[in-house]
PDB file of N, CA and C in Angstrom:
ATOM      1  N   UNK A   1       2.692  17.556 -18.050  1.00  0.00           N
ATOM      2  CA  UNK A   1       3.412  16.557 -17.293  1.00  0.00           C
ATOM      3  C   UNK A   1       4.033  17.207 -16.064  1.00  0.00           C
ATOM      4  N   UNK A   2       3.901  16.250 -14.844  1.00  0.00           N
ATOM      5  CA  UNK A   2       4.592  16.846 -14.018  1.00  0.00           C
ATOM      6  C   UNK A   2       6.058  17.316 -13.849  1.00  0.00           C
ATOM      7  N   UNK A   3       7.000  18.217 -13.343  1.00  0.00           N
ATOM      8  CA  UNK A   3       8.285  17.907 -12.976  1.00  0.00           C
ATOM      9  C   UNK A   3       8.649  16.442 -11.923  1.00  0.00           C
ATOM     10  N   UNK A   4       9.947  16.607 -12.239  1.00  0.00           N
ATOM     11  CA  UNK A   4      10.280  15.192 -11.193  1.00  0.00           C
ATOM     12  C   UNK A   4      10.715  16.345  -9.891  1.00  0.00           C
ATOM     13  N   UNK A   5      10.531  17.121  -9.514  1.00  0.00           N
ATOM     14  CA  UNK A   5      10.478  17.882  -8.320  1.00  0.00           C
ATOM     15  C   UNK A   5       9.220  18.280  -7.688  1.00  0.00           C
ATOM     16  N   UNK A   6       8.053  18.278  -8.659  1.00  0.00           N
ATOM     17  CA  UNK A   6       6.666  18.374  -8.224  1.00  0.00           C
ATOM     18  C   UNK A   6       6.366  18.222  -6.968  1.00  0.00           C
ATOM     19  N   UNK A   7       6.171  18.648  -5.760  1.00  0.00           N
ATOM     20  CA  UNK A   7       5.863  18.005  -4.218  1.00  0.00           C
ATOM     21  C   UNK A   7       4.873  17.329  -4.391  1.00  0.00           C
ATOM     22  N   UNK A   8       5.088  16.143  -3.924  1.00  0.00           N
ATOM     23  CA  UNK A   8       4.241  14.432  -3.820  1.00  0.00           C
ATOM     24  C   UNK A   8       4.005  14.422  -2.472  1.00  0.00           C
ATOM     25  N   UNK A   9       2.862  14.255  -1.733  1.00  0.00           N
ATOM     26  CA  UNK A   9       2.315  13.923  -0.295  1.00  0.00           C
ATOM     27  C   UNK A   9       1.489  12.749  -0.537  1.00  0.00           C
ATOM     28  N   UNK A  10       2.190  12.403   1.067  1.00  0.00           N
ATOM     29  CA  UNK A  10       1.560  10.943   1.110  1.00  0.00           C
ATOM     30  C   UNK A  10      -0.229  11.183   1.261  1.00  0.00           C
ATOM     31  N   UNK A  11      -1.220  10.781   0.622  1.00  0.00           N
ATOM     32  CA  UNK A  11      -2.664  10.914   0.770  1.00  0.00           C
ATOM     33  C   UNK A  11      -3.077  11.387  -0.475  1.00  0.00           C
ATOM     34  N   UNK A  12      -1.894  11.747  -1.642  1.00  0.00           N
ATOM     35  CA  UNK A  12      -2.775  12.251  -2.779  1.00  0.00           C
ATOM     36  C   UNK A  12      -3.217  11.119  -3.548  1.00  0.00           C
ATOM     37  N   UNK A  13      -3.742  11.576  -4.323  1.00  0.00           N
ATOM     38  CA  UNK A  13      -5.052  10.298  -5.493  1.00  0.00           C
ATOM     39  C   UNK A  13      -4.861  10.735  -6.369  1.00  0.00           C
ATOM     40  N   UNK A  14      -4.655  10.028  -7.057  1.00  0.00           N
ATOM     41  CA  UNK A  14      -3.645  10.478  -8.555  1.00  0.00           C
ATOM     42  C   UNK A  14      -4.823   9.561  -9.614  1.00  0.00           C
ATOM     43  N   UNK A  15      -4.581  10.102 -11.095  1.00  0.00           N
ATOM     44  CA  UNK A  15      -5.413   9.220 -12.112  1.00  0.00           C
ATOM     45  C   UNK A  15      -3.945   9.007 -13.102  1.00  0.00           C
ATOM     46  N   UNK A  16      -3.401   7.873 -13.026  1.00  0.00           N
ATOM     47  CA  UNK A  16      -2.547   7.278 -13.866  1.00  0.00           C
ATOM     48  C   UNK A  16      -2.725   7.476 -15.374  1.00  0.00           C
ATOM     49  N   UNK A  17      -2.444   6.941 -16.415  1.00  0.00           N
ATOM     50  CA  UNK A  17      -1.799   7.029 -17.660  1.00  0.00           C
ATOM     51  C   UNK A  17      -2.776   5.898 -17.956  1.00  0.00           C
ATOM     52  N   UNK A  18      -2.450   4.529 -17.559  1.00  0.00           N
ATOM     53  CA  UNK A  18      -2.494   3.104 -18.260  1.00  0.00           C
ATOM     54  C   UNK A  18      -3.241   2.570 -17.088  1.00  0.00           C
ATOM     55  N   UNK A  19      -4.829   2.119 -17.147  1.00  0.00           N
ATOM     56  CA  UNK A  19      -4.785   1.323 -15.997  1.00  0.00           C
ATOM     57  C   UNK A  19      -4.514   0.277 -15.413  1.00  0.00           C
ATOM     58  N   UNK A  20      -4.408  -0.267 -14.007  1.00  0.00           N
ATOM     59  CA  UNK A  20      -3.973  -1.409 -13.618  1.00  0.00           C
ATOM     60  C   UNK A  20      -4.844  -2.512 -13.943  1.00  0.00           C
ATOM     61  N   UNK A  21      -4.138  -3.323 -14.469  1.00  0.00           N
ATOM     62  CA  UNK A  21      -4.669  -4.872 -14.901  1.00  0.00           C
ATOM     63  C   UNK A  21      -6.377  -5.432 -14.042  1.00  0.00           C
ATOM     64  N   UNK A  22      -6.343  -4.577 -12.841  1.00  0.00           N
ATOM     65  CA  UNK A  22      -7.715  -4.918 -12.749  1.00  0.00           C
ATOM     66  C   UNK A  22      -8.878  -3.914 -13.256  1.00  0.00           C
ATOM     67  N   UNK A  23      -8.366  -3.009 -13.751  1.00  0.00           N
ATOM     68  CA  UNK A  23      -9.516  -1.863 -14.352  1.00  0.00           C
ATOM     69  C   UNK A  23      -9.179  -0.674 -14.090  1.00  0.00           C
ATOM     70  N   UNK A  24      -8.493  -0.489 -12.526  1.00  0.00           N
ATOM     71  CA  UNK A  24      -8.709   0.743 -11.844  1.00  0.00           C
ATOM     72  C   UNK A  24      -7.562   2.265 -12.506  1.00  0.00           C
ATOM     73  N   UNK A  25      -8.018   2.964 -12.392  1.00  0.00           N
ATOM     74  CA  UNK A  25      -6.458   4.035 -12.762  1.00  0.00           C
ATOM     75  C   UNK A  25      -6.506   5.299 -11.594  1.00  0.00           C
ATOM     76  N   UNK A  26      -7.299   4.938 -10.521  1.00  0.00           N
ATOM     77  CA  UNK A  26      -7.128   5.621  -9.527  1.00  0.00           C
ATOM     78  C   UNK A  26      -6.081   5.111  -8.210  1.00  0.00           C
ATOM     79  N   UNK A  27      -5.199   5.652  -7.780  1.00  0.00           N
ATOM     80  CA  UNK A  27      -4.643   5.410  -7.196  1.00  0.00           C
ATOM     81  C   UNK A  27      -3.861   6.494  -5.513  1.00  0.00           C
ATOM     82  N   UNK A  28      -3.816   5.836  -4.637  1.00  0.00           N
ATOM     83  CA  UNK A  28      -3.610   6.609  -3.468  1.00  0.00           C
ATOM     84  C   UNK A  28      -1.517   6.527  -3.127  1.00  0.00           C
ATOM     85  N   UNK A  29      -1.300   7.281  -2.700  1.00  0.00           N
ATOM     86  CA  UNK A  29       0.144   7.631  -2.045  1.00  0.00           C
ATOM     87  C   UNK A  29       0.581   7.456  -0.899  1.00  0.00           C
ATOM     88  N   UNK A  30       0.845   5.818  -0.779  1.00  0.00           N
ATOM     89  CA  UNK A  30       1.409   5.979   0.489  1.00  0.00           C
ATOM     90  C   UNK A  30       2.704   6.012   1.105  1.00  0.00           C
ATOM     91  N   UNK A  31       3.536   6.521  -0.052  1.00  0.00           N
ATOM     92  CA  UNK A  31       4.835   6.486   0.762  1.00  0.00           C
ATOM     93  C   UNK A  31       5.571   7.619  -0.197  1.00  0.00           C
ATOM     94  N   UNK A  32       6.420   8.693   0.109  1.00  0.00           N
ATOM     95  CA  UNK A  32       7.092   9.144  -1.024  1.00  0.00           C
ATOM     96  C   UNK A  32       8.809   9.016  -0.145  1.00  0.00           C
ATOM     97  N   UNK A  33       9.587   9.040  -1.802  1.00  0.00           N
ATOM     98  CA  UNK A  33      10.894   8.864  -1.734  1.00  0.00           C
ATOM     99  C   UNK A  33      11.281   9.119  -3.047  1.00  0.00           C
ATOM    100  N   UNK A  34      12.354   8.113  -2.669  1.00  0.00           N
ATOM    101  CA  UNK A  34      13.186   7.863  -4.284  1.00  0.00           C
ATOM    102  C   UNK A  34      12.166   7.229  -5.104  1.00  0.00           C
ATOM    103  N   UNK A  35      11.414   6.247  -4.093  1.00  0.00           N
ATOM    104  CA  UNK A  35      10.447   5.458  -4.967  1.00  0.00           C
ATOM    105  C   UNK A  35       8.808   5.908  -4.383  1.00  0.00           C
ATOM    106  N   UNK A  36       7.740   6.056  -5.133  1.00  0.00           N
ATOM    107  CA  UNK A  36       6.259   6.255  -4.717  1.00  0.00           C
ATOM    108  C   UNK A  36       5.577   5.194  -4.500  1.00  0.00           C
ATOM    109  N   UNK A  37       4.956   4.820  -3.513  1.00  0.00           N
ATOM    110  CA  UNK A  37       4.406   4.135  -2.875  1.00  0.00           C
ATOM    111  C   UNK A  37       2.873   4.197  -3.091  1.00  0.00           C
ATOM    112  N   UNK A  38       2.332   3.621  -4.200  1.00  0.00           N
ATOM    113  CA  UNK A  38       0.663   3.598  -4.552  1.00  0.00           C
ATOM    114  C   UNK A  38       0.158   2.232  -3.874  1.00  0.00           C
ATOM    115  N   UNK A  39      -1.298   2.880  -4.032  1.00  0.00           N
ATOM    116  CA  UNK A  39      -2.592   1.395  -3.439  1.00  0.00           C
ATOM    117  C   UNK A  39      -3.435   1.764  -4.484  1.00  0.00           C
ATOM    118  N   UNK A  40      -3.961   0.831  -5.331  1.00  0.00           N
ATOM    119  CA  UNK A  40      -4.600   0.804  -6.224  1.00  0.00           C
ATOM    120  C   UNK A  40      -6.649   1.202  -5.349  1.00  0.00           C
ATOM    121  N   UNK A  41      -6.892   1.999  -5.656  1.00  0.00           N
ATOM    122  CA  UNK A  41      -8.669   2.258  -5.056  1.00  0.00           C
ATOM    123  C   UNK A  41      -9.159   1.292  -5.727  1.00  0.00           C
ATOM    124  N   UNK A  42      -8.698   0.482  -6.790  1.00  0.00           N
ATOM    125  CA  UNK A  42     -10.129  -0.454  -6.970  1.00  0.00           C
ATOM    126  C   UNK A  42      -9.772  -1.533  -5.911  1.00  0.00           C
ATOM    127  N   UNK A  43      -8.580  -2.604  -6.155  1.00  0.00           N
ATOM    128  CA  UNK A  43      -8.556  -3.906  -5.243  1.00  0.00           C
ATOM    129  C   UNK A  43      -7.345  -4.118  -4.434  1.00  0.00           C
ATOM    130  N   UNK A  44      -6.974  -2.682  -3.962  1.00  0.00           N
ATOM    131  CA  UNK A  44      -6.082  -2.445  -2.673  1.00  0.00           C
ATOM    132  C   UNK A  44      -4.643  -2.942  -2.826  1.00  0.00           C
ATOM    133  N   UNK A  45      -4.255  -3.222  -4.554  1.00  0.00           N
ATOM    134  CA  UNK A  45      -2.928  -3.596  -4.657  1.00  0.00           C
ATOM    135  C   UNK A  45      -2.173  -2.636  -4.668  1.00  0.00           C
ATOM    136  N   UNK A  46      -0.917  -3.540  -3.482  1.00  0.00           N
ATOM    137  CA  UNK A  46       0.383  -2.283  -2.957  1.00  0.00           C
ATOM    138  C   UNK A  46       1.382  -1.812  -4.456  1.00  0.00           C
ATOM    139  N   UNK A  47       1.679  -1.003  -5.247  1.00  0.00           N
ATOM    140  CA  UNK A  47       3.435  -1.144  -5.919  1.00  0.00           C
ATOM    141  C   UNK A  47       3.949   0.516  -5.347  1.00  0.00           C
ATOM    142  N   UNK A  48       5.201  -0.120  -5.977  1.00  0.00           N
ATOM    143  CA  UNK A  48       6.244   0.405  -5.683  1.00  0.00           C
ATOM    144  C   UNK A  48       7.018   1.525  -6.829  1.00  0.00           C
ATOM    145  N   UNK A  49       6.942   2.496  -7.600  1.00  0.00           N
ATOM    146  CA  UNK A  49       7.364   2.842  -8.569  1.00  0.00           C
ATOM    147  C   UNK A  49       8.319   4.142  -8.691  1.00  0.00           C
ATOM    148  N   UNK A  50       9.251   3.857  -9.217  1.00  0.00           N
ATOM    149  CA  UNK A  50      10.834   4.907  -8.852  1.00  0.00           C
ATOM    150  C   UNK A  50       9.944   6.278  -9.405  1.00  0.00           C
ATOM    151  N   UNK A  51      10.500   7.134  -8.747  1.00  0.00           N
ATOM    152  CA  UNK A  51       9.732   8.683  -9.052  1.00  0.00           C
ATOM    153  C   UNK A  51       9.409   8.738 -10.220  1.00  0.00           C
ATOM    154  N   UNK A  52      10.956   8.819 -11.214  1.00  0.00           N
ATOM    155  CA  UNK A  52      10.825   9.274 -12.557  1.00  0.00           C
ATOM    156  C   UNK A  52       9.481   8.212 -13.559  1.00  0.00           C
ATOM    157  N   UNK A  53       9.582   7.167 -13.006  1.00  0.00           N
ATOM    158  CA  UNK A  53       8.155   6.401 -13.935  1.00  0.00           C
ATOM    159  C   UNK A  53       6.925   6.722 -13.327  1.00  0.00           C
ATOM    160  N   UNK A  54       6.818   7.618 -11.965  1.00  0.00           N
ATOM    161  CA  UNK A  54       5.354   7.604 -11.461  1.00  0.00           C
ATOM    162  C   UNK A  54       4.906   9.392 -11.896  1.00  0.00           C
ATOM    163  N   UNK A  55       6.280  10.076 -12.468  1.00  0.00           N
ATOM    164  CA  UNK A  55       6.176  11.010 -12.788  1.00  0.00           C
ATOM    165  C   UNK A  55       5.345  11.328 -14.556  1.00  0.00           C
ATOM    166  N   UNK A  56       6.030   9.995 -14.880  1.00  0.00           N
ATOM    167  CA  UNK A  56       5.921   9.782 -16.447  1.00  0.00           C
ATOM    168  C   UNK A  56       4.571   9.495 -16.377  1.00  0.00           C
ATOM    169  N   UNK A  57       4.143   8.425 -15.980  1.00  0.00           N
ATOM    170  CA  UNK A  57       2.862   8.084 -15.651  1.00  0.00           C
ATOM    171  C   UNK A  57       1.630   8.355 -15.305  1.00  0.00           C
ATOM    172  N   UNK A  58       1.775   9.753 -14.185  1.00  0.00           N
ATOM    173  CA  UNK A  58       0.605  10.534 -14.056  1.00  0.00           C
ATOM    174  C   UNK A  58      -0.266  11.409 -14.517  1.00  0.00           C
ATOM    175  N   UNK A  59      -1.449  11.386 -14.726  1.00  0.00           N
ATOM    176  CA  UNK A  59      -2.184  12.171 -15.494  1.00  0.00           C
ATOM    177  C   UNK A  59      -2.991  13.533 -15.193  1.00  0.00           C
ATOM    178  N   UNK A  60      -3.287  13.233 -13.735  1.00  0.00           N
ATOM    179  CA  UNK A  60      -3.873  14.284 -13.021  1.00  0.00           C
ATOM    180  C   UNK A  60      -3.761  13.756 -11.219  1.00  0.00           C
ATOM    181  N   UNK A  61      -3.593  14.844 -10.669  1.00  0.00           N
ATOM    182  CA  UNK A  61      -4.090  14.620  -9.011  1.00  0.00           C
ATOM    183  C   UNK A  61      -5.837  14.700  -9.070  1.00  0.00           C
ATOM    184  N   UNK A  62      -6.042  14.218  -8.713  1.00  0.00           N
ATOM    185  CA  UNK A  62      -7.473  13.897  -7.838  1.00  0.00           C
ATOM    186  C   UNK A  62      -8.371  14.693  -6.510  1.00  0.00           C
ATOM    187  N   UNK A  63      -7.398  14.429  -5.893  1.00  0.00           N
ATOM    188  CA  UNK A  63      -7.633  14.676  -4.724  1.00  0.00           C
ATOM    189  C   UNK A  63      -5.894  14.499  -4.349  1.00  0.00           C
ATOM    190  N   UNK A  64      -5.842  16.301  -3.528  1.00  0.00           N
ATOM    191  CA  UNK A  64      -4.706  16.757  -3.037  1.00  0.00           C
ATOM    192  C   UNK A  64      -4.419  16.048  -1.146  1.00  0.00           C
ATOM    193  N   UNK A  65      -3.053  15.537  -0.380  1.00  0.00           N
ATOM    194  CA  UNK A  65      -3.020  14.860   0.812  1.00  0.00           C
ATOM    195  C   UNK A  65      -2.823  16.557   1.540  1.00  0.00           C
ATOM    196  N   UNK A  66      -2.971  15.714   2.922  1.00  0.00           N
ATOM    197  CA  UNK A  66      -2.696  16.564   4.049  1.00  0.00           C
ATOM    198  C   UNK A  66      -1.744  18.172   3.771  1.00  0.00           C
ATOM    199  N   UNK A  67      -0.533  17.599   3.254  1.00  0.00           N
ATOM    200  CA  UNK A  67       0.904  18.617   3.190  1.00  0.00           C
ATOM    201  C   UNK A  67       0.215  19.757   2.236  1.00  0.00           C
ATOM    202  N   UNK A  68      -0.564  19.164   1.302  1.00  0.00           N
ATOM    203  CA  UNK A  68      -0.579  19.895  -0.207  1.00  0.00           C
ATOM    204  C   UNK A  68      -1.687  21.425   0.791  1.00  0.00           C
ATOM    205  N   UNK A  69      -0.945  22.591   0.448  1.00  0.00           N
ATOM    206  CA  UNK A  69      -1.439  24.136   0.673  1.00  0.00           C
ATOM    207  C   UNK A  69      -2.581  24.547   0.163  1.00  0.00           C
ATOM    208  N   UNK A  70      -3.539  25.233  -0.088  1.00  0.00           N
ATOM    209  CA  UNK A  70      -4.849  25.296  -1.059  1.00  0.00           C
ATOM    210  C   UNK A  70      -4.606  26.878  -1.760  1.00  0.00           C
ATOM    211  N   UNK A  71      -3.235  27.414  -1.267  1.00  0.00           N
ATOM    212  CA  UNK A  71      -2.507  28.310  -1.910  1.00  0.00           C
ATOM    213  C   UNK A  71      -1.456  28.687  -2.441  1.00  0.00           C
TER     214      UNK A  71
END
């Protein structure tokens, strides 16, 4: 599991826990804060989810955004 300090960049692709009601469990980052800002890759739905539940929630990164170092 991740920490809730883990560095989150906006562009990563994350594989969730539970998938979203339309199938998908891939998901993109578009906003970080207090709260994470996902778009679902299957049918482009926006939410909104406070760190500590998107922390709980995640299963793996995917594909690392812009910020993330390759060292």
């Amino acid at each position: 599991m991740l920490e809730i300090s883990a560095p989150i960049y906006v562009g990563d692709v994350v594989e969730m826990r539970k998938p979203h009601p339309c199938g998908g469990k891939q998901w993109q980052v578009v906003r970080v804060g207090a709260d994470i800002g996902l778009v679902c890759q299957t049918c482009q739905r926006r939410v909104l989810l406070p760190r500590r539940d998107f922390v709980r929630g995640v299963k793996k990164f995917t594909r690392r955004g812009e910020g993330a170092s390759d060292g």
